[in-house]
Each structure stands twice: as structure tokens, then as C-alpha cells.
N, C-alpha and C. Protein backbone atom coordinates (compact mmCIF):
# COMPACT_ATOMS: atom_id res chain seq x y z
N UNK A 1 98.39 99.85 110.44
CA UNK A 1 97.41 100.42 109.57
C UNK A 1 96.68 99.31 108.83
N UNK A 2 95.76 99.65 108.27
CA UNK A 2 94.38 98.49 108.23
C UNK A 2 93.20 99.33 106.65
N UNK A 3 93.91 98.35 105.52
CA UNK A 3 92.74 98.85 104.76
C UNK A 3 92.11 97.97 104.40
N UNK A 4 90.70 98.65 103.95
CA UNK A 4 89.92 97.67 103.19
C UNK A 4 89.48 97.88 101.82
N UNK A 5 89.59 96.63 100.97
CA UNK A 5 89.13 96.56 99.48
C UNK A 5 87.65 96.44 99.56
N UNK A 6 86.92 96.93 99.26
CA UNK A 6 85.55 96.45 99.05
C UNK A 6 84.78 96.93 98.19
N UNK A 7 83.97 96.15 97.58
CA UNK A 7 82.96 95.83 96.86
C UNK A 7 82.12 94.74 97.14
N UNK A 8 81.03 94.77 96.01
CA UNK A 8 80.12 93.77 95.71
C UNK A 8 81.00 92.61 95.26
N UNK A 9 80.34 91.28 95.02
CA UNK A 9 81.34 90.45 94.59
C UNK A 9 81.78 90.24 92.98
N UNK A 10 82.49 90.20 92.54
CA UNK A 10 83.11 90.42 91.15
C UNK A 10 83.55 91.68 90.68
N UNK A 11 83.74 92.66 91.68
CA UNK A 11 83.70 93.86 91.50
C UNK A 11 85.57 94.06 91.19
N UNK A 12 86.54 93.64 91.39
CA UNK A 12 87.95 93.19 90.94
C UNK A 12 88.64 94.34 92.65
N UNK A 13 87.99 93.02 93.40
CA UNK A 13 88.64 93.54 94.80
C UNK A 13 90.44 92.44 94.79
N UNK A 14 90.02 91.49 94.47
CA UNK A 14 91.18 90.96 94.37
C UNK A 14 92.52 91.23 93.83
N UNK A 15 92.15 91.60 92.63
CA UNK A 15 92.84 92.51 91.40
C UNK A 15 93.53 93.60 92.21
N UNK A 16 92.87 94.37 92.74
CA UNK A 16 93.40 95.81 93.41
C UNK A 16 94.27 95.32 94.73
N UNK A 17 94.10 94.29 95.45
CA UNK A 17 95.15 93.30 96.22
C UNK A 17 96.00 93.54 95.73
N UNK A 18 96.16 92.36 94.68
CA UNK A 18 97.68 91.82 93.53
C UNK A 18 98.57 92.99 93.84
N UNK A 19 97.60 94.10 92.63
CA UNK A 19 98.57 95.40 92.10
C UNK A 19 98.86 96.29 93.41
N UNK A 20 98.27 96.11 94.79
CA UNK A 20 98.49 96.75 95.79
C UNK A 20 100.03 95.84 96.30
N UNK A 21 100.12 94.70 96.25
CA UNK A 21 101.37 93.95 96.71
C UNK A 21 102.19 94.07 95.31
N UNK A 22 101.87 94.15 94.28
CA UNK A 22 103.21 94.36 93.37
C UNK A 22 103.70 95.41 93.77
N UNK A 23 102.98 96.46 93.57
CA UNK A 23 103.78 97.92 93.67
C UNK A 23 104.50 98.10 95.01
N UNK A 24 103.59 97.25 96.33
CA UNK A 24 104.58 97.31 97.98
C UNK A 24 106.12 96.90 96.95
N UNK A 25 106.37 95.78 96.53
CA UNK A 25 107.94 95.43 96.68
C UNK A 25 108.52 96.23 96.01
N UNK A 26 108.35 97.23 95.06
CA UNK A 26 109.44 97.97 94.49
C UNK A 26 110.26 98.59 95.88
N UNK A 27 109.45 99.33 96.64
CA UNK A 27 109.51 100.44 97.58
C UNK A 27 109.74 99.77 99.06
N UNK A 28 109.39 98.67 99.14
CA UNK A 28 109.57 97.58 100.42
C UNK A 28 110.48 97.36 100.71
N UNK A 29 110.79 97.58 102.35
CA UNK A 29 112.33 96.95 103.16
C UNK A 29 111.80 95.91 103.56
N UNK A 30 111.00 95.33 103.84
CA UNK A 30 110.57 94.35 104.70
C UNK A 30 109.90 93.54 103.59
N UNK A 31 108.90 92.19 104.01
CA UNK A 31 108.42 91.30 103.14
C UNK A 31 106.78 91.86 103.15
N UNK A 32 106.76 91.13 101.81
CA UNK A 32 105.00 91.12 101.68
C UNK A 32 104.55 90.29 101.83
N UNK A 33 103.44 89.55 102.01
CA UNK A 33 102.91 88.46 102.64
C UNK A 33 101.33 88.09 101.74
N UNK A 34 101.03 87.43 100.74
CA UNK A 34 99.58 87.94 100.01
C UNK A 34 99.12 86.11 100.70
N UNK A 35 98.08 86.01 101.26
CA UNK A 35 97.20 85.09 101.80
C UNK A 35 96.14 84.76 101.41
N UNK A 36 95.57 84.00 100.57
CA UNK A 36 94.41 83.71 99.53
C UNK A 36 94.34 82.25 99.57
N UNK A 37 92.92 81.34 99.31
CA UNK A 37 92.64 80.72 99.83
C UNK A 37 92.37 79.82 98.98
N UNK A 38 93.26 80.09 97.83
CA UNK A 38 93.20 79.13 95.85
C UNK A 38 94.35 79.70 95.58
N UNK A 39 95.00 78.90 94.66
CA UNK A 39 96.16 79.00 93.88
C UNK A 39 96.42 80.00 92.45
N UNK A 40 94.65 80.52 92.61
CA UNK A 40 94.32 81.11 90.81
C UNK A 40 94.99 82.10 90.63
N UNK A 41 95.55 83.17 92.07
CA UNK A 41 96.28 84.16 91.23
C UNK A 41 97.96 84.24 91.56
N UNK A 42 98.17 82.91 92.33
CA UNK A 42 99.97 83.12 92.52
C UNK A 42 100.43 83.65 91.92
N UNK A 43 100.19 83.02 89.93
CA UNK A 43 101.13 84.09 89.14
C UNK A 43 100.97 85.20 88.51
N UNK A 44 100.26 85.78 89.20
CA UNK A 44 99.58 87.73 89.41
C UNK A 44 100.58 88.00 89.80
N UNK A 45 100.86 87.66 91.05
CA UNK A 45 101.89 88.16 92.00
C UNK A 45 103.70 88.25 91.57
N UNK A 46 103.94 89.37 92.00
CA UNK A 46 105.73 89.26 91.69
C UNK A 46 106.12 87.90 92.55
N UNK A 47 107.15 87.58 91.92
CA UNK A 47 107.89 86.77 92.53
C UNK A 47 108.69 87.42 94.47
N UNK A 48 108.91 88.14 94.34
CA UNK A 48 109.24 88.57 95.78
C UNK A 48 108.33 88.72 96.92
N UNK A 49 106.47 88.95 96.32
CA UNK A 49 105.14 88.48 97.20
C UNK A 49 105.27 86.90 97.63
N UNK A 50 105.50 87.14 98.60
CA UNK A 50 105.04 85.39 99.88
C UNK A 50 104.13 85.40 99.54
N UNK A 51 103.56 83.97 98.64
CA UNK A 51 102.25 83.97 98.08
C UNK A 51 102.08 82.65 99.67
N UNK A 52 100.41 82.78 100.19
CA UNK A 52 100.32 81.57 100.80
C UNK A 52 99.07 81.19 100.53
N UNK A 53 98.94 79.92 99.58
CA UNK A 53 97.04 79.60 99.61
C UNK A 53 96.97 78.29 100.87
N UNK A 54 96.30 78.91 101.45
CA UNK A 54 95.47 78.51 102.65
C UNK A 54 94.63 77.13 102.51
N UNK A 55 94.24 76.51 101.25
CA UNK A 55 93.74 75.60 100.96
C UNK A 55 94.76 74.18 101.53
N UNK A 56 96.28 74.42 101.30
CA UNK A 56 96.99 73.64 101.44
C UNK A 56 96.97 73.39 103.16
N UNK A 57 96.54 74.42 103.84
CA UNK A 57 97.45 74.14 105.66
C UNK A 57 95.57 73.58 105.98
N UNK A 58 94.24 73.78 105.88
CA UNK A 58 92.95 73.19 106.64
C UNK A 58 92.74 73.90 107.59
N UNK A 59 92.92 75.09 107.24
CA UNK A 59 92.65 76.13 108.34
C UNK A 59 91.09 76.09 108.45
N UNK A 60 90.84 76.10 109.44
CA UNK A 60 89.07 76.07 109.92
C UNK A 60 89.12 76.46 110.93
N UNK A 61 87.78 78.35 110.42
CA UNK A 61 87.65 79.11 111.57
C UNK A 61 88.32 79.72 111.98
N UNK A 62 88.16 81.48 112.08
CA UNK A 62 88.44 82.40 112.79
C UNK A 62 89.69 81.95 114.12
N UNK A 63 89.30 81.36 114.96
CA UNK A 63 90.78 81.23 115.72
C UNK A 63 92.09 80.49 115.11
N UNK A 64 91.75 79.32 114.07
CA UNK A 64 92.63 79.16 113.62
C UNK A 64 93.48 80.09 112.67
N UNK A 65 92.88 80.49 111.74
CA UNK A 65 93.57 81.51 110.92
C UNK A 65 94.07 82.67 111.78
N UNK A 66 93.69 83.66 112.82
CA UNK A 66 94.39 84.16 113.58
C UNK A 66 95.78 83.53 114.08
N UNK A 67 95.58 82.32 114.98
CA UNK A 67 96.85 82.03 114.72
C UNK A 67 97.71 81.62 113.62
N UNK A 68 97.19 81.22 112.64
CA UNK A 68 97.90 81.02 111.45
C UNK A 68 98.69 82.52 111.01
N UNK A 69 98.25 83.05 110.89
CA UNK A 69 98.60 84.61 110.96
C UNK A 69 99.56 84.99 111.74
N UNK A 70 99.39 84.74 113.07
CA UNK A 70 100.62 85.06 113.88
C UNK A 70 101.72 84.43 113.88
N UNK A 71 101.16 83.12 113.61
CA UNK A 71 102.77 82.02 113.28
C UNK A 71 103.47 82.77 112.26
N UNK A 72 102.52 82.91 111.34
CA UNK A 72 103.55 84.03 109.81
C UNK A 72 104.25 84.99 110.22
N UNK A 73 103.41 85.93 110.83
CA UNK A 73 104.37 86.88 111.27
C UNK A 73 105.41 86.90 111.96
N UNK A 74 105.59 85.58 113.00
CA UNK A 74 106.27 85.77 114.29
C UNK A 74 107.94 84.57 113.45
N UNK A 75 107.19 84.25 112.38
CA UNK A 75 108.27 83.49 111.80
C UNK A 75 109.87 84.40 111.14
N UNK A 76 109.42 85.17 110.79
CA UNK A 76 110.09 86.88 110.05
C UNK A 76 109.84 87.86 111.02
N UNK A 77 111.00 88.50 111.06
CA UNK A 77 110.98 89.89 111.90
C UNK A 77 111.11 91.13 110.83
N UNK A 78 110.77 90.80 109.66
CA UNK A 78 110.87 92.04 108.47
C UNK A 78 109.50 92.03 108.18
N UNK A 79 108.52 91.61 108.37
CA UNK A 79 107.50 91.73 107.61
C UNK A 79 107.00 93.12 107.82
N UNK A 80 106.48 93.74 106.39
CA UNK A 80 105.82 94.89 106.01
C UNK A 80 104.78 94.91 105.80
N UNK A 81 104.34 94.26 104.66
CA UNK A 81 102.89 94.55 103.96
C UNK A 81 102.12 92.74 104.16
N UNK A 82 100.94 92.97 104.52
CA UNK A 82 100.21 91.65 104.53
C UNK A 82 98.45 92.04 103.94
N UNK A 83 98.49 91.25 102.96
CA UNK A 83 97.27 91.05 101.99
C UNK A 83 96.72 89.61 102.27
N UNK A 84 95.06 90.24 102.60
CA UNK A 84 94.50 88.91 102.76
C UNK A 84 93.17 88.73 101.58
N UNK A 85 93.28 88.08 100.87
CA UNK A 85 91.83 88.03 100.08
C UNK A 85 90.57 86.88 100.69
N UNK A 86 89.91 87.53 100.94
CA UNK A 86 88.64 86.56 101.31
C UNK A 86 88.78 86.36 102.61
N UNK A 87 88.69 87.29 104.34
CA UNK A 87 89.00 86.78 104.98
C UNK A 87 87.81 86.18 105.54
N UNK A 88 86.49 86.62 104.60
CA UNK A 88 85.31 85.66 105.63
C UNK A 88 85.00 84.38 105.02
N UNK A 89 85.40 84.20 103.72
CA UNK A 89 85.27 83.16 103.07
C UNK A 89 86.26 82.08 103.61
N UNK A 90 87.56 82.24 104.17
CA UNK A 90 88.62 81.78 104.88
C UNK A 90 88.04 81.09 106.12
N UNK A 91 87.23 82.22 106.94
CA UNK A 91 86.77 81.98 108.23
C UNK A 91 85.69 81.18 108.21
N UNK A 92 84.59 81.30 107.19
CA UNK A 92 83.55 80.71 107.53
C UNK A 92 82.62 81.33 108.09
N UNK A 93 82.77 82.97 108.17
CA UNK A 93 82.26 83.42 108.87
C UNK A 93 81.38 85.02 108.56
N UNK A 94 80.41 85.19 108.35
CA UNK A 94 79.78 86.71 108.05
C UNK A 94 80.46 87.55 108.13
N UNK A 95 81.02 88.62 107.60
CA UNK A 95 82.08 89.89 108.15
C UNK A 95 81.28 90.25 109.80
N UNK A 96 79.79 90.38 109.28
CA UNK A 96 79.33 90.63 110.94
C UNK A 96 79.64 90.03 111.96
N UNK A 97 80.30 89.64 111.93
CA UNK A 97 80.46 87.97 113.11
C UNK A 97 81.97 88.04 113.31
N UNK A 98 82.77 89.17 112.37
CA UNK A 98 84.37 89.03 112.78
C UNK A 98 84.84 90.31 113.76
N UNK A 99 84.64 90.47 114.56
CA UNK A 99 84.63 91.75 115.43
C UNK A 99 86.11 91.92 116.31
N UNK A 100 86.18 90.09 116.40
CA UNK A 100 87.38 89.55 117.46
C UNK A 100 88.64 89.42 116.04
N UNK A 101 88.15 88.93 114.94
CA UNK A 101 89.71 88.74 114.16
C UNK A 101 89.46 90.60 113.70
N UNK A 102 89.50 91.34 113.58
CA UNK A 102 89.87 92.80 112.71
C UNK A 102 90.43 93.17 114.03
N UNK A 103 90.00 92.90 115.06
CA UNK A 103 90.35 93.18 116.74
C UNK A 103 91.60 92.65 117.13
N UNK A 104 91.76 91.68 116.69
CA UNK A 104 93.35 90.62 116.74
C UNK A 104 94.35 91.50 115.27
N UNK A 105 93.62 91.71 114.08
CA UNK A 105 94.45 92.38 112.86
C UNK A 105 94.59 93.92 113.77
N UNK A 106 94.28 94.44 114.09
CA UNK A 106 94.37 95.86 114.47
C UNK A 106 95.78 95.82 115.18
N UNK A 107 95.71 95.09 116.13
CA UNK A 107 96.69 95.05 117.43
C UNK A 107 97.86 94.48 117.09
N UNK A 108 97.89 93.29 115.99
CA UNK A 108 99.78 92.73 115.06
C UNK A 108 99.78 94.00 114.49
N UNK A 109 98.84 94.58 113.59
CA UNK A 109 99.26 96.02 112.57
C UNK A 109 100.05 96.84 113.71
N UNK A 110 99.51 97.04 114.80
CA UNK A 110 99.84 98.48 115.38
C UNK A 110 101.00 97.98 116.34
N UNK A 111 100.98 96.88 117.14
CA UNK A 111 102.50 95.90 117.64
C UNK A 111 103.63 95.72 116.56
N UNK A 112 103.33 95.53 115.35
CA UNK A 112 104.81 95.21 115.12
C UNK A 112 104.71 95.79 113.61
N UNK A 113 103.89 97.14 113.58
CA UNK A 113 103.82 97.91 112.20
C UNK A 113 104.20 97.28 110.97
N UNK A 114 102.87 96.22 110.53
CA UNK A 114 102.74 95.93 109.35
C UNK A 114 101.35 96.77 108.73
N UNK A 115 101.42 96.89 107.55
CA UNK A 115 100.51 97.38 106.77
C UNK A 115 99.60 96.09 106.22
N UNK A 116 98.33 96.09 106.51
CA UNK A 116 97.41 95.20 106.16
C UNK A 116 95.99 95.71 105.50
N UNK A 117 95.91 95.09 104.30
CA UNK A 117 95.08 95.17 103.53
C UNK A 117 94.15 93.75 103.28
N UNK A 118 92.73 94.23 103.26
CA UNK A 118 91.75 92.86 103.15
C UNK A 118 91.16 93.01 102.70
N UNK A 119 90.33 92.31 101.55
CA UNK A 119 89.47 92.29 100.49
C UNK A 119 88.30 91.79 101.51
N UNK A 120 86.93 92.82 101.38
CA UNK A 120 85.90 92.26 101.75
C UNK A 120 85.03 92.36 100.94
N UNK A 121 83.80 91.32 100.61
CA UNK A 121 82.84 91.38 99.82
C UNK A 121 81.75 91.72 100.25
N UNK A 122 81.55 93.10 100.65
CA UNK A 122 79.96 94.15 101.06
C UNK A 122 80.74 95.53 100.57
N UNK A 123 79.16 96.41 100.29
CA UNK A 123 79.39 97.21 100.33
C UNK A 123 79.67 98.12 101.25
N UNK A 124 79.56 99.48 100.97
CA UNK A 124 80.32 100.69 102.09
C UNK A 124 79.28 100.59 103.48
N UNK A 125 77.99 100.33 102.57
CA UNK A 125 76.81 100.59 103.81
C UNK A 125 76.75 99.54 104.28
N UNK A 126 77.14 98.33 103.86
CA UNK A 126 76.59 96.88 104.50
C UNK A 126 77.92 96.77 105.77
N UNK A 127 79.04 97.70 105.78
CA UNK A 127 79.74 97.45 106.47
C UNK A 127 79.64 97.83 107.81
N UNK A 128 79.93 96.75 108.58
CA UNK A 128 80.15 96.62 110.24
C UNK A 128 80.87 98.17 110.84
N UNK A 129 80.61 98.50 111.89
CA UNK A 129 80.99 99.59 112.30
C UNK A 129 82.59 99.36 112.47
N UNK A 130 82.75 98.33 113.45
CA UNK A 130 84.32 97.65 113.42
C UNK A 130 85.41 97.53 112.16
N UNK A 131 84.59 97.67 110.97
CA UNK A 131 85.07 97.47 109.85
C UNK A 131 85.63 98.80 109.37
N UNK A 132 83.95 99.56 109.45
CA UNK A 132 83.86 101.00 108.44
C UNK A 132 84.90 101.73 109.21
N UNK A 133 85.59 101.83 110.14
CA UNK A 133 86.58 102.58 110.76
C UNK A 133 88.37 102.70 109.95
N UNK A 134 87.89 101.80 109.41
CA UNK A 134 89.20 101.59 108.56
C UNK A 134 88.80 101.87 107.04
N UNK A 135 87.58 102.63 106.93
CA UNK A 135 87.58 103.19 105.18
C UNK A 135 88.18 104.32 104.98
């Protein structure tokens, strides 16, 4: 399963992340996973959220972060919930232009049933058809 946060930008898509991965671990058998691409909100997060900022590994571009992604997952066989903030700002890449990574997120969600949530910055109408399927 596959949601999306969205708004305009400053609209507190991030925010609704956080409190979406605090509240997973009360109720969570498996791990949460929050993926953000600055250090500013680690300590938002409970301590039991896998915080990972992305700034540290030089991920560049859509295929890399896909696999970066799969290495995570394939590292743990519990993972539950995975939060990504900013995945075009990550990529480098227009949400229009990500057709192949939501296409790669669809298929780990539905292979090895994690719940994934992603902060995107457009609105409802600016969104990609590939996208709007998951509002």
C-alpha cells in the first residue's frame, strides 16, 4: 500500500510524515523506516523510527535511491512502515519524470507488504496520473 502526503510547499507535509511514523510504532510488529534527506527532524521522530538522512550515503538519482531502498529493505525481514520525505528533491527529479521509481515503490509495497508513505510537493491537480492513483 502506497500513500501520498501532499501539498503545496510549506504546507506541513513533513510534519504529517513524523506523526504518521510515531503513531506506526505504538501498533507496529515490524520496523519503521523514515528516509529524509537533512538531519532537521531526527528528533521529531521516536526513538524506535530508523531515522536515515540520505545526505550522509551521495545518493544521486532515481536508480540509485531505488536501490538504496532495496538494500534497506532486503537488509531486515520485519520491515513494516517506510516514510520517505522529499522523494523528488532526493532524485533530482520532477514528480513527472518518476513513473519508473512509484513503479519500483508499488511492487517492494505489494512483494514484501510494507506500508509506504511519501511526501510530495504538488497539488491534487498537478498530480501525475501514476501518482493520483494512490490518493
Amino acid at each position: 500500500m502506497i500513500n501520498i502526503v501532499y501539498g503545496p510547499k510549506g504546507t506541513g507535509k513533513t510534519k504529517q510524515l513524523i506523526e504518521q511514523a510515531n503513531a506506526a510504532v505504538a501498533t507496529a510488529k515490524g520496523l519503521a523506516i523514515f528516509i529524509s534527506d537533512t538531519k532537521r527532524y531526527m528528533f521529531d521522530l521516536k526513538r524506535e523510527v530508523r531515522f536515515i538522512d540520505l545526505s550522509e550515503f551521495n545518493i544521486a538519482g532515481e536508480e540509485a535511491f531505488c536501490g538504496f531502498i532495496k538494500g534497506i529493505i532486503a537488509a531486515n525481514n520485519d520491515n513494516e512502515y517506510l516514510y520517505i520525505d522529499g522523494a523528488s528533491r532526493i532524485t533530482g527529479k520532477p514528480l513527472s519524470e518518476m513513473a519508473a521509481f512509484f513503479y519500483m515503490l508499488e511492487k517492494v509495497s505489494d512483494e514484501q507488504n510494507i506500508k509506504i508513505s511519501i511526501a510530495c510537493s504538488a497539488t491534487r491537480e498537478e498530480m501525475p496520473p501514476f501518482i493520483a492513483k494512490y490518493l
